[in-house]
Protein backbone atom coordinates (compact mmCIF):
# COMPACT_ATOMS: atom_id res chain seq x y z
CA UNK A 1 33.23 0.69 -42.87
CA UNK A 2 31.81 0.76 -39.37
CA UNK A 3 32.10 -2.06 -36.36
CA UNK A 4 29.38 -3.12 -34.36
CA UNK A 5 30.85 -1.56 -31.17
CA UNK A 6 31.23 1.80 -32.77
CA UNK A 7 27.91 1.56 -33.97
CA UNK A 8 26.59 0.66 -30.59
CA UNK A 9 28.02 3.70 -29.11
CA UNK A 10 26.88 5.60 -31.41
CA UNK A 11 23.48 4.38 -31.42
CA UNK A 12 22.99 4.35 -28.00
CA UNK A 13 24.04 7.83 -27.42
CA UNK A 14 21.17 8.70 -30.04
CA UNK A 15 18.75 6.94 -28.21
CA UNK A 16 19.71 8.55 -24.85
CA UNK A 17 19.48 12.13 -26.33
CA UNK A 18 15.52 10.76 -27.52
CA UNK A 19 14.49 9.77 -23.84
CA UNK A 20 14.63 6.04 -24.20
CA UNK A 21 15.51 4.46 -21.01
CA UNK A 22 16.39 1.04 -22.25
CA UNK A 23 18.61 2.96 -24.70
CA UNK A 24 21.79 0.27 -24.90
CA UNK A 25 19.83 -2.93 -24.82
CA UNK A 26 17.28 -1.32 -27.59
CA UNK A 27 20.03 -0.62 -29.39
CA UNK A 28 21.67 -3.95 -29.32
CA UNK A 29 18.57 -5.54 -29.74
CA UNK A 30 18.25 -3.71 -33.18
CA UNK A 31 21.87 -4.54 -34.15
CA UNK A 32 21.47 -8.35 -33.29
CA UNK A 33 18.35 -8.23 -35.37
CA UNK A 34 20.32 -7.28 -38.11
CA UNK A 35 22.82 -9.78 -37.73
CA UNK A 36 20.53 -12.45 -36.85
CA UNK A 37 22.83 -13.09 -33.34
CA UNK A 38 21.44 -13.10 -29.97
CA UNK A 39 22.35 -9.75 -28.02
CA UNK A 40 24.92 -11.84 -26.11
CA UNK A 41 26.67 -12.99 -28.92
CA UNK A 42 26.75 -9.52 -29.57
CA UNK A 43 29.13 -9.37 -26.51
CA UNK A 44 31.61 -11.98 -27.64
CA UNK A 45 32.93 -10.41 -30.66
CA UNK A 46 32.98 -7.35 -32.57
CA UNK A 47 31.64 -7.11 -36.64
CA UNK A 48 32.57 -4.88 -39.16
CA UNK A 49 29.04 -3.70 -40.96
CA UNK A 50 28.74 -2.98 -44.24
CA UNK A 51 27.11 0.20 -46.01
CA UNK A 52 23.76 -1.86 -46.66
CA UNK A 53 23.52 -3.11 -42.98
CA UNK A 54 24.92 0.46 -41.18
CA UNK A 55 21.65 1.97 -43.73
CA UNK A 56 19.43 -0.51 -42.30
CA UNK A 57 19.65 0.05 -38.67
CA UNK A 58 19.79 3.32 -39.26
CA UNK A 59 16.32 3.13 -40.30
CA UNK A 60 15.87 0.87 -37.51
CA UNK A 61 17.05 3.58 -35.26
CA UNK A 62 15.28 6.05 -36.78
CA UNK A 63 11.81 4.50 -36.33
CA UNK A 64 12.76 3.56 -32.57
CA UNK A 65 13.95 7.52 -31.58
CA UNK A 66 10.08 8.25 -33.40
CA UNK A 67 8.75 5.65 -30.36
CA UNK A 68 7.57 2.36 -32.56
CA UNK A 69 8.18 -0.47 -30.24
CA UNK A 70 11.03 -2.44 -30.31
CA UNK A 71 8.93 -5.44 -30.47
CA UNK A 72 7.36 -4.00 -34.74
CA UNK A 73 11.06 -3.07 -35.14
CA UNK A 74 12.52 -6.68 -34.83
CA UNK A 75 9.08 -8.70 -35.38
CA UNK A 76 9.37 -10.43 -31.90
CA UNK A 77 8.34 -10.06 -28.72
CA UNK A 78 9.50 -12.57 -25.96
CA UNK A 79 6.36 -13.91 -23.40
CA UNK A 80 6.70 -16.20 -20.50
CA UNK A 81 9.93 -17.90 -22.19
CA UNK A 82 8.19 -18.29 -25.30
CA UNK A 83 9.52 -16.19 -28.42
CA UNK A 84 6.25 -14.71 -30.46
CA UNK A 85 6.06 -13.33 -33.44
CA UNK A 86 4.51 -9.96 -33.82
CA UNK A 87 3.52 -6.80 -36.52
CA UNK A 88 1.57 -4.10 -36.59
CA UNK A 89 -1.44 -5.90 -36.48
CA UNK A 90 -1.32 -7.85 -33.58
CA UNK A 91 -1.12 -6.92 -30.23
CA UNK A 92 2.49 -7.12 -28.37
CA UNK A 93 2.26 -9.14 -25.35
CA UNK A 94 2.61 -7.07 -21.80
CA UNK A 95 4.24 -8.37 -18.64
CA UNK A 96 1.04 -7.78 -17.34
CA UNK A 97 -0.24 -10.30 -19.25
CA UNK A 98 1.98 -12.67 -16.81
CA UNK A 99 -0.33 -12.17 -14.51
CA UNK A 100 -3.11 -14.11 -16.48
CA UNK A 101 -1.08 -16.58 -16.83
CA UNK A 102 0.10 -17.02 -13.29
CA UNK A 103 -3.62 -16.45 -12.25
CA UNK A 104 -4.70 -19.24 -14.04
CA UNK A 105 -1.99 -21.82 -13.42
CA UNK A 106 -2.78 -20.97 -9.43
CA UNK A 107 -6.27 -22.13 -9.86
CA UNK A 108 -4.11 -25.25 -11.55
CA UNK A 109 -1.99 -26.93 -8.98
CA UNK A 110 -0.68 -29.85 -11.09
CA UNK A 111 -1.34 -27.57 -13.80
CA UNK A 112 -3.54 -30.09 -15.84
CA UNK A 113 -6.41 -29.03 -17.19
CA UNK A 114 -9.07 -30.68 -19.39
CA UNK A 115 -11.74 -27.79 -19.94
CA UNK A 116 -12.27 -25.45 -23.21
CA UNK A 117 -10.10 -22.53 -23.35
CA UNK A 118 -11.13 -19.24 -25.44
CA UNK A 119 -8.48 -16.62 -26.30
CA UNK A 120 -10.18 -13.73 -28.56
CA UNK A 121 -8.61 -10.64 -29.91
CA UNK A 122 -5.97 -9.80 -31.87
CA UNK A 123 -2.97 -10.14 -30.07
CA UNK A 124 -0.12 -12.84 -31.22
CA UNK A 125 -2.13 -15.50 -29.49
CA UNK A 126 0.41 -16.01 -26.51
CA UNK A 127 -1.81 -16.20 -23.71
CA UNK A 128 -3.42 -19.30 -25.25
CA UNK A 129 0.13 -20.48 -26.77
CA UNK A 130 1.87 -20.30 -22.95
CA UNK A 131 -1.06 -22.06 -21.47
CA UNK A 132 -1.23 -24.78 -23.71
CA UNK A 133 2.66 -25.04 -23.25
C-alpha cells in the first residue's frame, strides 16, 4: 500500500521530468480528485491509497504527462469564483475570459443590468453563469 505523500512525490517528480510547470499542484489536484478532498485538505493529513485508487491516478497521471488539461482530467474548471463543470466537449474557461467579465461589469457601475444577454458557443456557459451571478 502507498500514502498520499509518497504518491505525491512520486507523482510530481514524473510530472517535472514531462515539462509541466505546475507539476506539484497538478499533481495534488489529481490526487484530491480522487479522494474527493480539496487540495488543502490534502495538506492536513496523510492517506494510505489502495491498489484501485494508486491504478487510477496513475491513469490520471498518465493522461496529464501526454498534455490533456487538468481541467478534462478532474471534470472542473474554476472561473471567477465559480466552480464549472467541464468535458471534452465544452470549452475550458481562460483567465482571459476575466477580462470579459471585468469589461462588462465596468460599463456596469452598480452592476445592474436589465438588457438581453447572448452567450453562444460551446464553452461551459460561464461567461453568462458569472454575469448573471
Amino acid at each position: 500500500m502507498q500514502n498520499s505523500e509518497d504518491w505525491l512525490a512520486a507523482a510530481t517528480q514524473q510530472l517535472q521530468q514531462a515539462g509541466i510547470d505546475s507539476a506539484r499542484v497538478d499533481a495534488r489536484c489529481l490526487l484530491a480528485h480522487l479522494l474527493d478532498q480539496t487540495p488543502e485538505q490534502l495538506l492536513l493529513q496523510r492517506v494510505e491509497l489502495h491498489e484501485t485508487q494508486v491504478a487510477a491516478l496513475e491513469g490520471l497521471l498518465q493522461r496529464r504527462i501526454a498534455r490533456e488539461p487538468l481541467a478534462h482530467l478532474t471534470g472542473r474548471k474554476e472561473f471567477w469564483s465559480l466552480d464549472f463543470a467541464v468535458n471534452r466537449h465544452t470549452l475550458i474557461p481562460r483567465p482571459d475570459s476575466e477580462t470579459l467579465i471585468e469589461a462588462v461589469l465596468a460599463r456596469l457601475p452598480d452592476h445592474s443590468f436589465s438588457g438581453t444577454i447572448l452567450d453562444l458557443g460551446t464553452g461551459s456557459g460561464c461567461l453568462l453563469l458569472t454575469l448573471l451571478h
